[in-house]
N, C-alpha and C. Protein backbone atom coordinates (compact mmCIF):
# COMPACT_ATOMS: atom_id res chain seq x y z
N UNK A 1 -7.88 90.10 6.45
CA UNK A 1 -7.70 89.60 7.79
C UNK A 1 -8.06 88.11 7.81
N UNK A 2 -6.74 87.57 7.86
CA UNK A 2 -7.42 85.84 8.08
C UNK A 2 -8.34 85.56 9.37
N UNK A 3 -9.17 84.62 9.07
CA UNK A 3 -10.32 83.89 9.98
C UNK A 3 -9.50 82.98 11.19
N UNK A 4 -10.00 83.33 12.16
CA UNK A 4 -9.36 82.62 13.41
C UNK A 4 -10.64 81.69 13.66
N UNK A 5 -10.07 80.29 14.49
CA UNK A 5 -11.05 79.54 15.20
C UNK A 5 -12.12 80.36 16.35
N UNK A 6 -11.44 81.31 16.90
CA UNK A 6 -11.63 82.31 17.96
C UNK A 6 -13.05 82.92 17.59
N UNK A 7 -12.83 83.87 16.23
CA UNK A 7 -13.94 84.52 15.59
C UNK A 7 -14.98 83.54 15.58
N UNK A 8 -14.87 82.33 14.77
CA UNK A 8 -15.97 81.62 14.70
C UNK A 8 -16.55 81.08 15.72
N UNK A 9 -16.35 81.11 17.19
CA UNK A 9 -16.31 80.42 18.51
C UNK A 9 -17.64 81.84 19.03
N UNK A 10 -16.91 83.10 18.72
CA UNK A 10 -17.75 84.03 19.05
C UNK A 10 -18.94 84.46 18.30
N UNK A 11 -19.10 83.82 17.00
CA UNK A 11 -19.89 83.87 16.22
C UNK A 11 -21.24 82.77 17.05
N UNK A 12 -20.64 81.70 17.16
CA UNK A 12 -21.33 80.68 17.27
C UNK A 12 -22.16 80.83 18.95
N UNK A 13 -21.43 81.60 19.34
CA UNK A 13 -22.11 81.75 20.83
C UNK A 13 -22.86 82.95 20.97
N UNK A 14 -22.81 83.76 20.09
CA UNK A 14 -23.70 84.84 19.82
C UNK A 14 -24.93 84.28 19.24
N UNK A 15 -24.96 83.19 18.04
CA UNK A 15 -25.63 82.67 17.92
C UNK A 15 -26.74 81.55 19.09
N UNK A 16 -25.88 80.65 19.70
CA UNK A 16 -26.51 80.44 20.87
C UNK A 16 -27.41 81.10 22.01
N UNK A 17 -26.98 82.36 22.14
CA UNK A 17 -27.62 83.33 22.77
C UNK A 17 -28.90 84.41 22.19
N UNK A 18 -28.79 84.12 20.76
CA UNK A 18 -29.58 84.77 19.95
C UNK A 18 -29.47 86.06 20.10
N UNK A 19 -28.14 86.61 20.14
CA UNK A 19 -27.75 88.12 20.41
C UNK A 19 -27.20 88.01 18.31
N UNK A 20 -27.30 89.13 18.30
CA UNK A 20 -27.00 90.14 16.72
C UNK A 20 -26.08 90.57 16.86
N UNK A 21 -24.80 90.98 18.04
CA UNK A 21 -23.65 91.59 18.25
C UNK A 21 -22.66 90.79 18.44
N UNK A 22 -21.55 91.28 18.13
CA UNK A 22 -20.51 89.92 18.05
C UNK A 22 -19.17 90.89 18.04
N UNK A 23 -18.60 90.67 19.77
CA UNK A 23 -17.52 91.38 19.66
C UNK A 23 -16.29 90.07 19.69
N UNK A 24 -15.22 90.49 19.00
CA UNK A 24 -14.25 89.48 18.64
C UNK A 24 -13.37 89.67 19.41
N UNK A 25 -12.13 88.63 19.42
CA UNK A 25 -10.75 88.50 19.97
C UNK A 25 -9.79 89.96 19.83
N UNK A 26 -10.02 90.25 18.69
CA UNK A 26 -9.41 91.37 18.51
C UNK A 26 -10.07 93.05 18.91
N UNK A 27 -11.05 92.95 19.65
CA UNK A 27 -11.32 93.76 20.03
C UNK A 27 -12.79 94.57 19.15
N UNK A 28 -12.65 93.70 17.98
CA UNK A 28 -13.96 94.85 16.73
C UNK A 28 -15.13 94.02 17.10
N UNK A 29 -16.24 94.91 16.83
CA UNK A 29 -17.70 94.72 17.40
C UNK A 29 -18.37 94.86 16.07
N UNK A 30 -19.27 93.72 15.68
CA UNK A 30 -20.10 93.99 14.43
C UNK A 30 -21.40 93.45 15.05
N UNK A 31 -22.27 94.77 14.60
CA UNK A 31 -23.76 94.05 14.63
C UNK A 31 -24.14 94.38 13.76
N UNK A 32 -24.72 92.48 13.29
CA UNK A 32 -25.83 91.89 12.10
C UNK A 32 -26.95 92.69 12.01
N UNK A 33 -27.45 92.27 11.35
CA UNK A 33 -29.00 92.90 10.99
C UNK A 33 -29.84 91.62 11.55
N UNK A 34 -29.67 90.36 11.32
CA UNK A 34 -30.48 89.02 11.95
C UNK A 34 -29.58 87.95 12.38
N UNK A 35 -30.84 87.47 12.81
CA UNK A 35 -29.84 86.02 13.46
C UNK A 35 -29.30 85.34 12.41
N UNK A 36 -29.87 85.29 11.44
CA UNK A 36 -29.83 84.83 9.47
C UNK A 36 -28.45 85.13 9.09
N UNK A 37 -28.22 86.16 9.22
CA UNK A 37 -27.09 86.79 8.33
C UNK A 37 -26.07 86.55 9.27
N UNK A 38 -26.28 86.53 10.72
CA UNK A 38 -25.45 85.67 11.55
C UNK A 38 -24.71 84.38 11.50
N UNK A 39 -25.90 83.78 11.12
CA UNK A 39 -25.68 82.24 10.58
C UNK A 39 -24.98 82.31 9.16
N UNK A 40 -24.98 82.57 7.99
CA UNK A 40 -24.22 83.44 6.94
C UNK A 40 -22.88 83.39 7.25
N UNK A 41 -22.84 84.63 8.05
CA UNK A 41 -21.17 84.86 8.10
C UNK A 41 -20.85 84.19 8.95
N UNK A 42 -20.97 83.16 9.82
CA UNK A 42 -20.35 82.10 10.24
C UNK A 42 -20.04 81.03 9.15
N UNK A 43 -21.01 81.07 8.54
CA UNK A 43 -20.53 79.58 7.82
C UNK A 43 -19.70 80.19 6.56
N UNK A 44 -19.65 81.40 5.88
CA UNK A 44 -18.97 81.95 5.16
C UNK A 44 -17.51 81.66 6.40
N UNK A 45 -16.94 82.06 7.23
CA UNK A 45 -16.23 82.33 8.02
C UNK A 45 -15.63 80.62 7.86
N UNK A 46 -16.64 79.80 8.20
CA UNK A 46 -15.92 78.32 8.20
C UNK A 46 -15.12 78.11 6.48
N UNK A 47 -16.12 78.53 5.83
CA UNK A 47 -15.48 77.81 4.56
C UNK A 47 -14.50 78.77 4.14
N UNK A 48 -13.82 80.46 4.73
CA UNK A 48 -12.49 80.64 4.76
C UNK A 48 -11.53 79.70 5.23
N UNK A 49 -11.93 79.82 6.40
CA UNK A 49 -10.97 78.75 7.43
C UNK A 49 -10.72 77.83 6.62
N UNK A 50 -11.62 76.63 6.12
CA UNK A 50 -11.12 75.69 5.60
C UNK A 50 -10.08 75.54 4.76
N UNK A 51 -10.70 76.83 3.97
CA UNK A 51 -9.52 77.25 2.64
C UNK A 51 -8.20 77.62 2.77
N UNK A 52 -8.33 78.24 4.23
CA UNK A 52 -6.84 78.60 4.80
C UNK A 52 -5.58 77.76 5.14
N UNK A 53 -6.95 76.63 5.68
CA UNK A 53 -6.21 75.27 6.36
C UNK A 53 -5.99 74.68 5.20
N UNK A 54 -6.25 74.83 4.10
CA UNK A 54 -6.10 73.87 3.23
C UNK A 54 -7.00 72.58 3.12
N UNK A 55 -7.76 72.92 3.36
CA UNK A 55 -9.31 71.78 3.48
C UNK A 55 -10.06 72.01 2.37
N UNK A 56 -10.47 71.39 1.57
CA UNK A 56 -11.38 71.20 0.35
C UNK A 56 -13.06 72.15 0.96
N UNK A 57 -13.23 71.35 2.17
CA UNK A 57 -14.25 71.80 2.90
C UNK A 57 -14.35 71.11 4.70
N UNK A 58 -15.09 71.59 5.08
CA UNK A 58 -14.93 71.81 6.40
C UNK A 58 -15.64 70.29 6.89
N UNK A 59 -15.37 70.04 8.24
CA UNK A 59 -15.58 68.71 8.40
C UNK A 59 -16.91 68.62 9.14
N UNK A 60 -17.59 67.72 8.96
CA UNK A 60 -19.37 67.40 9.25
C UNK A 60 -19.22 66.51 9.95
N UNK A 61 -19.74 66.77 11.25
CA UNK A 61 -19.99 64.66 12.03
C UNK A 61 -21.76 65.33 12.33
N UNK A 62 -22.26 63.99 11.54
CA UNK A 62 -23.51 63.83 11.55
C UNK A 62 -24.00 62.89 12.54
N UNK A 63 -24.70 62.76 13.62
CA UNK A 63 -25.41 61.45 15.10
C UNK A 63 -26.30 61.45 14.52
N UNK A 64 -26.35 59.92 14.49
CA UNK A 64 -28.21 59.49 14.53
C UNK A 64 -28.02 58.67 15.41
N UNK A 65 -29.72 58.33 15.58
CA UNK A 65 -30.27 57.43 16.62
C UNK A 65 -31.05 56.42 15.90
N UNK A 66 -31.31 55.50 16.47
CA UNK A 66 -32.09 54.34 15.60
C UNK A 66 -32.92 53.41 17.18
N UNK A 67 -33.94 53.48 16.97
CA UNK A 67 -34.62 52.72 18.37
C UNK A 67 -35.57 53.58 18.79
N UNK A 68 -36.27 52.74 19.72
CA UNK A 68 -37.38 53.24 20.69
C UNK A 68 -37.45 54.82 21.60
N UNK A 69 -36.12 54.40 22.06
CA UNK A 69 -36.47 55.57 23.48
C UNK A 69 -36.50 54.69 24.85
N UNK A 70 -37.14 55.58 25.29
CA UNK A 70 -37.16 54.98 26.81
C UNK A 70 -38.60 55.32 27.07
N UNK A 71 -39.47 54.34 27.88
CA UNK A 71 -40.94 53.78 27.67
C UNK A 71 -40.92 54.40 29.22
């Protein structure tokens, strides 16, 4: 079963919520054992995708900050 953007969208908001259950687009319901193995098969899940898309690997935007703050 190829990896949809979809799956990983529901992965990632399960994660946000710190829920272990993760029902998908297509209707199937898997619950993890941790938030861990959550995090796991998401990022397993990205680096299908990538592979699907034809991406070497998946794309990173890294923010930094540099300065004080606000006083």
């Amino acid at each position: 079963m190829p990896v949809t953007q979809s799956d990983i969208d529901a992965l990632n908001a399960a994660i946000r919520q710190g829920e272990r259950m993760v029902r998908f687009a297509d209707g199937k319901t898997v619950e993890y054992r941790s938030v861990a193995e959550l995090k796991s098969a998401r990022d397993d899940a990205l680096q299908q995708l990538a592979a699907e898309s034809g991406c070497t690997r998946p794309r990173i935007t890294k923010l930094y900050h540099a300065g004080r703050g606000f006083d």
